[in-house]
Protein backbone atom coordinates (compact mmCIF):
# COMPACT_ATOMS: atom_id res chain seq x y z
CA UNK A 1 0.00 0.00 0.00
CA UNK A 2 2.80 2.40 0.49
CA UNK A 3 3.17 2.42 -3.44
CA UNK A 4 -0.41 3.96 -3.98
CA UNK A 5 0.73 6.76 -1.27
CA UNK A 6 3.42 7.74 -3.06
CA UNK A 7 1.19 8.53 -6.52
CA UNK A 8 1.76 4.31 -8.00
CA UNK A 9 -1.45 2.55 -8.07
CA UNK A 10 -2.79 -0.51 -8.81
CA UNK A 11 -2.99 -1.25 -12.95
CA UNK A 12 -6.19 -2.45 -13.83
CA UNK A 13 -7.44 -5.54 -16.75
CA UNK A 14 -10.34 -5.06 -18.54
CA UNK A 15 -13.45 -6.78 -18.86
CA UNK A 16 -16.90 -6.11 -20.76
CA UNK A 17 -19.41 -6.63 -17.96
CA UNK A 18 -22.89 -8.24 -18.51
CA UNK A 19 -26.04 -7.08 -18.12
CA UNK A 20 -27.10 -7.05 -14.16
CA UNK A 21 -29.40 -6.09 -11.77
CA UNK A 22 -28.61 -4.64 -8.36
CA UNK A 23 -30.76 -4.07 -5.71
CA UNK A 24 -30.33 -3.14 -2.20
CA UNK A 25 -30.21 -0.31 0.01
CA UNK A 26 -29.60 3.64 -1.32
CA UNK A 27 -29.21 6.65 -0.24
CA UNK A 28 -27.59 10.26 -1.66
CA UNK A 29 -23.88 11.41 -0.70
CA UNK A 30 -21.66 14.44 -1.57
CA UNK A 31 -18.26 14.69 -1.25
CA UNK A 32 -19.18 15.65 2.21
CA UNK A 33 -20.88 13.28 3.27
CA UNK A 34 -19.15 9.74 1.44
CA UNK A 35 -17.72 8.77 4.55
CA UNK A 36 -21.27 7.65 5.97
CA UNK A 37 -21.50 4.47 3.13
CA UNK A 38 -20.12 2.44 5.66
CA UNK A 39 -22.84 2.96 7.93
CA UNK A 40 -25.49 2.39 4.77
CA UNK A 41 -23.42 -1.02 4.44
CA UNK A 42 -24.18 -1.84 8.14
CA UNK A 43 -27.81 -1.29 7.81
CA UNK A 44 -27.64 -3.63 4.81
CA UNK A 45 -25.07 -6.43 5.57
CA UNK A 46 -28.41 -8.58 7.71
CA UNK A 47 -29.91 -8.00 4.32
CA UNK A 48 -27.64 -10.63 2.43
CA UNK A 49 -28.81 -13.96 1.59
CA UNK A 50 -32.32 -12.44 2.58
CA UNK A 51 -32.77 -10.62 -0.51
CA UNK A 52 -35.83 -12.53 -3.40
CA UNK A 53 -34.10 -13.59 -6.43
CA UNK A 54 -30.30 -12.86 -4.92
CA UNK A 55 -27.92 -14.55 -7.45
CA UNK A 56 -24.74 -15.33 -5.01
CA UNK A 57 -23.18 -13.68 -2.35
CA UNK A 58 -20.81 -11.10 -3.77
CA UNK A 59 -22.01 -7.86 -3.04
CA UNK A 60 -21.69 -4.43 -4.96
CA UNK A 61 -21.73 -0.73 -4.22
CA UNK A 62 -22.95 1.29 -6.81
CA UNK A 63 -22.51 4.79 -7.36
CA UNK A 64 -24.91 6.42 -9.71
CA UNK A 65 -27.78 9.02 -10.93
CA UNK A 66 -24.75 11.65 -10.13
CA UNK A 67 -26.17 15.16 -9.53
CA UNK A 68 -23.81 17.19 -11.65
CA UNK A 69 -22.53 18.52 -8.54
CA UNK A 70 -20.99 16.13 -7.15
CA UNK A 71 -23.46 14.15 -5.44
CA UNK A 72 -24.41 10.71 -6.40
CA UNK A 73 -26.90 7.87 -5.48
CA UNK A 74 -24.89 4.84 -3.80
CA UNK A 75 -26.19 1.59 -3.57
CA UNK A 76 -25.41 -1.47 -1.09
CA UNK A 77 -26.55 -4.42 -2.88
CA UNK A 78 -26.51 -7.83 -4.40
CA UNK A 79 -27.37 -8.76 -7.62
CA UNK A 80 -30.86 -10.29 -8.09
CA UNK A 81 -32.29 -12.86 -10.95
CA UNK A 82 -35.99 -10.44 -11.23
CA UNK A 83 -37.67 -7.71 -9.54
CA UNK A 84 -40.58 -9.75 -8.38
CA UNK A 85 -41.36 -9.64 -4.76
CA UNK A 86 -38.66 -6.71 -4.06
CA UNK A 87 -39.29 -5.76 -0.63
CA UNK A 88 -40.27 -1.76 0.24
CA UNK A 89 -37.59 0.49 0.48
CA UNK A 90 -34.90 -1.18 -2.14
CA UNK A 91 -33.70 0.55 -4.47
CA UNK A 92 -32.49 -1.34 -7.86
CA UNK A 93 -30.57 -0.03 -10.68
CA UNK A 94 -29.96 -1.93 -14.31
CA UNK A 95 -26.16 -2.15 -15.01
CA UNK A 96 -26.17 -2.33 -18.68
CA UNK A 97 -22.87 -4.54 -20.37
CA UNK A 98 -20.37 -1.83 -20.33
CA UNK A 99 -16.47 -2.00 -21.09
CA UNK A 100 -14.79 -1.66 -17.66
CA UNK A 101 -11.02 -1.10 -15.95
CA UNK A 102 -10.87 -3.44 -12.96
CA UNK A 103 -8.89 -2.17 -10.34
CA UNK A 104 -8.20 -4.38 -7.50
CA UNK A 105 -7.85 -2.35 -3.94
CA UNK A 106 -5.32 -3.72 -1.55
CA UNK A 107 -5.37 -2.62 2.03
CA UNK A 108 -8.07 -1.68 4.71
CA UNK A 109 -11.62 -0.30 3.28
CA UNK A 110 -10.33 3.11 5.06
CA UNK A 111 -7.92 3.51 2.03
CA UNK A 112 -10.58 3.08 -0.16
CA UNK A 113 -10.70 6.78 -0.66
CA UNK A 114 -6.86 6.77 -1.63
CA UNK A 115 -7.28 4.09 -4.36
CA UNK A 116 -10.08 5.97 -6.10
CA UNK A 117 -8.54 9.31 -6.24
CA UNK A 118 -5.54 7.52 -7.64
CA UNK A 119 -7.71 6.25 -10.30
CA UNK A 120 -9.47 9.21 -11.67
CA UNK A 121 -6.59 11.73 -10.68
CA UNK A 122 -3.51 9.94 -11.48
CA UNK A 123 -4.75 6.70 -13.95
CA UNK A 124 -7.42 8.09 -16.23
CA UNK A 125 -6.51 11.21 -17.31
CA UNK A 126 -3.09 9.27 -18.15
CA UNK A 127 -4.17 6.46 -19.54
CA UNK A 128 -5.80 7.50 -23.21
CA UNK A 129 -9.10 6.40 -21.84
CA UNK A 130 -12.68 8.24 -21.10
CA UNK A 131 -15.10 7.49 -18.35
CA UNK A 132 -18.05 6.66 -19.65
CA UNK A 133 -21.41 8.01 -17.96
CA UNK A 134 -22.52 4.58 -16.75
CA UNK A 135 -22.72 3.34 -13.28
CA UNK A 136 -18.85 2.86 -11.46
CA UNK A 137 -18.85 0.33 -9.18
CA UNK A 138 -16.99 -1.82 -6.32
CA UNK A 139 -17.19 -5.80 -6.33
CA UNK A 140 -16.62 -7.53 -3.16
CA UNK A 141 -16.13 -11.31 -3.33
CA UNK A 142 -18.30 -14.01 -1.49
CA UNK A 143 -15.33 -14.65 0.83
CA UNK A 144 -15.03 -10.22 1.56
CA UNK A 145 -14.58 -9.92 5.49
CA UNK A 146 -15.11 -5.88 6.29
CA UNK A 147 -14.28 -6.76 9.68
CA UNK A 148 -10.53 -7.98 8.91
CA UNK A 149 -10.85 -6.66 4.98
CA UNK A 150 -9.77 -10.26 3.92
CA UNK A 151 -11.23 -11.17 0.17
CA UNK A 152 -10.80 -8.86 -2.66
CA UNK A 153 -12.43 -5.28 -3.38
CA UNK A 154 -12.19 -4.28 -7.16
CA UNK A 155 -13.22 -0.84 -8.22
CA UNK A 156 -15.05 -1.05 -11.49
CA UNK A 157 -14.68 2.19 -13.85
CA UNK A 158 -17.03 2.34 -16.82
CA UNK A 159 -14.99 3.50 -19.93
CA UNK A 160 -16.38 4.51 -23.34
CA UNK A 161 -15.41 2.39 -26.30
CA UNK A 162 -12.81 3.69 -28.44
């Protein structure tokens, strides 16, 4: 991790990501006010495995419907095989297949922060690619432990074809 504080970062593969839908718990952030996620992922975390039409286990936070300003829906979901039977108060978003850059975060989910400014700071403006106005997302595997941070994290940027 002491690489990505020093302005190296991880390098990313990339993959063309199917068509899935997300559902789970939302709310709107700001810059301001990103550092309460975690405590949207604590309401939801009894949620998984409990959720009709869940897939698997790996769970995804979406960021999306930005406001231009900086502000941004997040979501703390899974991904589900049909709406049918969604409980009150999910919210669901439709990630559409998109061409992504992985980026796989090492260290605690406090440095989190770090690894995306590194990627839309330092990374994309030198990398010859464009974001693409599509949801960005993080991926945390079946096995993801947020108590120890054990299992992997990647950070999934849209881009726009070339």
């Amino acid at each position: 991790m002491d690489e990505q504080k020093q302005g190296a970062g991880p390098e990313p593969r990339f993959e063309r990501e199917r068509f899935m839908l997300i559902a789970g718990l939302g709310e709107r952030f700001t810059p301001a006010t990103s550092q309460d996620i975690g405590q949207l992922w604590q309401r939801f975390i009894p949620h998984i495995g409990q959720v009709p039409g869940q897939v698997d286990e790996v769970t995804y936070g979406i960021c999306c419907n930005p406001d231009g300003q900086g502000g941004f829906e997040y979501i703390a979901g899974v991904e589900i095989s049909k709406l049918d039977d969604l409980p009150e108060g999910y919210r669901w978003i439709e990630v559409q297949p998109q061409n992504y850059a992985v980026f796989e975060h090492g260290g605690s989910l406090q440095e989190l922060p770090q690894t995306f400014s590194y990627i839309w700071t330092t990374w994309l403006p030198q990398s010859g690619h464009t974001a693409a106005e599509a949801p960005e997302f993080e991926r945390y595997s079946a096995d993801f432990n947020p108590d120890t941070g054990s299992g992997v994290v990647e950070i999934w940027l849209p881009l726009k074809s070339a």
